[in-house]
Protein backbone atom coordinates (compact mmCIF):
# COMPACT_ATOMS: atom_id res chain seq x y z
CA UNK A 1 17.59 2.24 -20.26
CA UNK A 2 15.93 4.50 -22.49
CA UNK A 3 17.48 6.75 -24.35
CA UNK A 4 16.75 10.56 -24.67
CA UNK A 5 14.67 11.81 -28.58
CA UNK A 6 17.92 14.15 -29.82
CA UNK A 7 15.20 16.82 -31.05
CA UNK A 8 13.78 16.78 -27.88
CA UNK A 9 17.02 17.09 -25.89
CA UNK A 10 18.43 19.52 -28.15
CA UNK A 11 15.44 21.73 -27.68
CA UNK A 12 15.70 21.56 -24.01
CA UNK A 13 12.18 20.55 -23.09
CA UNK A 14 13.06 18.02 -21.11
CA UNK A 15 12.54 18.34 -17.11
CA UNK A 16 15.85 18.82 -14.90
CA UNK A 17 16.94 15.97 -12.77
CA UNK A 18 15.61 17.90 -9.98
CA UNK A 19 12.16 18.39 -11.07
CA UNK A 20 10.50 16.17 -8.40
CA UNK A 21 12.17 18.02 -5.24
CA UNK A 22 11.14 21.43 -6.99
CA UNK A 23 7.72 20.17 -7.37
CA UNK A 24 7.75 18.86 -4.21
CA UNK A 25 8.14 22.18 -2.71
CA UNK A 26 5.29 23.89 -4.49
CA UNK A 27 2.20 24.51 -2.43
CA UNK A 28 -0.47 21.78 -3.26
CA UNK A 29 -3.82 22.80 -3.84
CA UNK A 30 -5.88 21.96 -0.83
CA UNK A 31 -9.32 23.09 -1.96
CA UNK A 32 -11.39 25.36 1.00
CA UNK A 33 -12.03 22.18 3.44
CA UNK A 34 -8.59 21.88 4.51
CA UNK A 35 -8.04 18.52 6.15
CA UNK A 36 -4.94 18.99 8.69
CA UNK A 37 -4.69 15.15 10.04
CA UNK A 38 -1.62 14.45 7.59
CA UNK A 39 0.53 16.98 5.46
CA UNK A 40 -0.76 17.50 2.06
CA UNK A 41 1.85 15.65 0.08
CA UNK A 42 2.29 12.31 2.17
CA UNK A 43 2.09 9.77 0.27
CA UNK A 44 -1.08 7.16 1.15
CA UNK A 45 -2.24 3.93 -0.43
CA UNK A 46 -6.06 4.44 -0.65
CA UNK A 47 -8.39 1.48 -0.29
CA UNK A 48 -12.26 1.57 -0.82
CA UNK A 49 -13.87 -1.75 0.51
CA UNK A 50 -16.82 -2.36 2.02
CA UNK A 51 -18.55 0.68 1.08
CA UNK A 52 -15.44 2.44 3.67
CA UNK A 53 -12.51 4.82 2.20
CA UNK A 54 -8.92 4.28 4.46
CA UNK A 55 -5.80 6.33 3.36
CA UNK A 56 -2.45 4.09 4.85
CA UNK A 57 0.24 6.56 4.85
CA UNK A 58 3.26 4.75 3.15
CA UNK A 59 5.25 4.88 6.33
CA UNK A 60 3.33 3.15 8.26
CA UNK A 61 3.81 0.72 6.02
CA UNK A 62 7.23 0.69 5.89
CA UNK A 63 7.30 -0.05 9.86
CA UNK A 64 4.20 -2.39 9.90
CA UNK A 65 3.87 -5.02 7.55
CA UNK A 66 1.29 -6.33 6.55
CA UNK A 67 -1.13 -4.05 7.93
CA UNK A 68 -4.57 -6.14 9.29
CA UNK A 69 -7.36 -3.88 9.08
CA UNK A 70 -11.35 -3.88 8.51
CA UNK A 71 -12.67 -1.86 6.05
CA UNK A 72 -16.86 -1.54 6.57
CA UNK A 73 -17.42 -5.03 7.43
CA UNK A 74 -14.22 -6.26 5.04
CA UNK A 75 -11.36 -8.00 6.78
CA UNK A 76 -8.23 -6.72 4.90
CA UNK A 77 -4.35 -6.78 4.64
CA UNK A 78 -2.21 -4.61 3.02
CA UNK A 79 1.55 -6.03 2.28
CA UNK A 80 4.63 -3.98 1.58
CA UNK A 81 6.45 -5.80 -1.18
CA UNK A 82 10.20 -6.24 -0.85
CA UNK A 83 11.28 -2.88 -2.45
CA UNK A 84 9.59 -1.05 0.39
CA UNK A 85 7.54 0.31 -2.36
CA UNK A 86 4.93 -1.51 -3.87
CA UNK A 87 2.17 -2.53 -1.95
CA UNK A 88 -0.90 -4.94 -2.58
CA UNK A 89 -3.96 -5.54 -0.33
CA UNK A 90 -6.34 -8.75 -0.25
CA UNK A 91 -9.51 -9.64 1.81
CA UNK A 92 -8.01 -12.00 4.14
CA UNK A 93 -11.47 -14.04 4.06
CA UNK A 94 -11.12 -17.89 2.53
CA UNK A 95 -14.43 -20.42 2.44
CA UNK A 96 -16.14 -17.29 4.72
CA UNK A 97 -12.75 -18.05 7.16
CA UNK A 98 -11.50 -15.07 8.55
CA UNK A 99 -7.56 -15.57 8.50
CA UNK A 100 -5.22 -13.55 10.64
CA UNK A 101 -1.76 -12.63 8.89
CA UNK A 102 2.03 -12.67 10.29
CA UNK A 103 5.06 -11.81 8.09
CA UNK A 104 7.06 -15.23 7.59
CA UNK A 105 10.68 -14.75 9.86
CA UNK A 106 13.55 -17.04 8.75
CA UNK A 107 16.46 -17.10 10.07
CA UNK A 108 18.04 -18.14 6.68
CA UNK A 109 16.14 -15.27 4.78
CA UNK A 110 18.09 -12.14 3.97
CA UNK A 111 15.73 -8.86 4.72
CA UNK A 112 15.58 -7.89 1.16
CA UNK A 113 14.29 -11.50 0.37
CA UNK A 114 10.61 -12.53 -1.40
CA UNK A 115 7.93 -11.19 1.16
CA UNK A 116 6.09 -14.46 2.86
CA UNK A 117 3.31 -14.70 5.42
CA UNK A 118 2.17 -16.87 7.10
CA UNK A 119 -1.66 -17.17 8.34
CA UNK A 120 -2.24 -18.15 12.72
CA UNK A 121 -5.28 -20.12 11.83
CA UNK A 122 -4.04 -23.17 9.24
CA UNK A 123 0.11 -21.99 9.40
CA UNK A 124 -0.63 -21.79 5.21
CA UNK A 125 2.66 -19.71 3.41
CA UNK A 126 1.45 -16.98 1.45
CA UNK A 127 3.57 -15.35 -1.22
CA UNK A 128 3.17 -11.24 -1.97
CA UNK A 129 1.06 -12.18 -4.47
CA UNK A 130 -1.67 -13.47 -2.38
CA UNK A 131 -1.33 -17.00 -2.85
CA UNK A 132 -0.85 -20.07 -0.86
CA UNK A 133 2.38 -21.23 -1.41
CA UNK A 134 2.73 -24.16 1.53
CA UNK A 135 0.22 -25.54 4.12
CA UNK A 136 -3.06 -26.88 4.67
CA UNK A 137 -4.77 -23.86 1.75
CA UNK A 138 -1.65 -24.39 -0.62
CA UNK A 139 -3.18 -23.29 -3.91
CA UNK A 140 -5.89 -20.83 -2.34
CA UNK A 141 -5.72 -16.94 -3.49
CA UNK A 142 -6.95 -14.35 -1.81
CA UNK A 143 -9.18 -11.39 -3.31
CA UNK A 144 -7.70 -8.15 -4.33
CA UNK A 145 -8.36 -4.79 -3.28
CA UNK A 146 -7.57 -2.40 -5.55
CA UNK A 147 -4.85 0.41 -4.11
CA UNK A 148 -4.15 4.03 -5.13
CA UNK A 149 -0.96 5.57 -4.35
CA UNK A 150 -1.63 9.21 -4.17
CA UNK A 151 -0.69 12.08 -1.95
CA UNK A 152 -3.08 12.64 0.74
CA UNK A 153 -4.57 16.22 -0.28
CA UNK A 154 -5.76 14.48 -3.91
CA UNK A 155 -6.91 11.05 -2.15
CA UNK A 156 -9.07 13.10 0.78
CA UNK A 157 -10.33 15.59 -2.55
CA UNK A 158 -12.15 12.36 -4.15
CA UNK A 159 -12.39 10.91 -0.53
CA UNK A 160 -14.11 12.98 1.41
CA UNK A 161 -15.16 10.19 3.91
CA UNK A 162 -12.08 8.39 4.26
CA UNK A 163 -10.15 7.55 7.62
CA UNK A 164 -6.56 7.71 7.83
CA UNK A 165 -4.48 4.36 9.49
CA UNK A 166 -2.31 4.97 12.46
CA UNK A 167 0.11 2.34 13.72
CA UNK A 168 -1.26 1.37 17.36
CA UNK A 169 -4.26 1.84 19.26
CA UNK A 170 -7.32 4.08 17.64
């Protein structure tokens, strides 16, 4: 743990522990194209791929994971890891192979346990960090998209364009 600089502390500059409720509350600047589709300070993981912008609120990934998407013409997952917090997202293309991706149930894992998936096409085990880990394409990685976590009124800012994910039918 770190420790607090005395001159620092003893000055009382640093933040309260409740600093991130307070901000929380403040109004977030929206700019004068307001977009209304999700409150300004949910939190999204951005994605730009295939020349396409998506916002995934964070709570949709906490009830769907992975999340099998297209962005442009980009086949795409995005995988909660198992903190419930950090997220990573690959093209789910291998050898121009479009693969399909299902979280890994075991009976004999706990919940909390290492995130595996598990791909309809070869039955190949893939670990959170994109890799083969068992099957036919043991030893394969997938390709990373880069993610943002951001709140949604500073993604959409720099994102004009994007869509925003929704958990069932568009």
């Amino acid at each position: 743990m770190l420790k607090p600089d005395e001159k620092i502390a003893a000055s009382n500059e640093y933040e309260t522990a409740d600093w991130e409720m307070r901000v929380g509350r403040m109004r977030a600047v929206e700019g004068t194209d307001v977009d209304k589709r999700l409150a300004p300070r949910t939190l999204v993981i951005g994605i730009t791929a295939g020349g396409k912008s998506i916002a995934y609120p964070l709570s949709a990934l906490q009830k769907q994971s992975p999340i099998v998407d297209t962005a442009g013409s980009v086949p795409i997952m995005l995988v909660l890891g198992e903190d419930n917090r950090s997220v990573r997202a690959f093209e789910t293309t291998v050898d121009g192979r479009r693969l399909e991706f299902f979280a890994k149930v075991e009976k004999a894992r706990a919940p909390s346990g290492p995130v595996q998936l598990v791909d309809s096409e070869t039955g190949s085990t893939w670990n959170f960090e994109g890799k083969a880990v068992a099957g036919p394409l043991t030893g394969r990685e997938l390709k990373k998209v880069s993610v943002l976590e951001d709140f949604w009124f500073d993604w959409r800012i720099y994102h004009p364009d994007t869509s925003v994910y929704q958990i069932g039918p568009r």
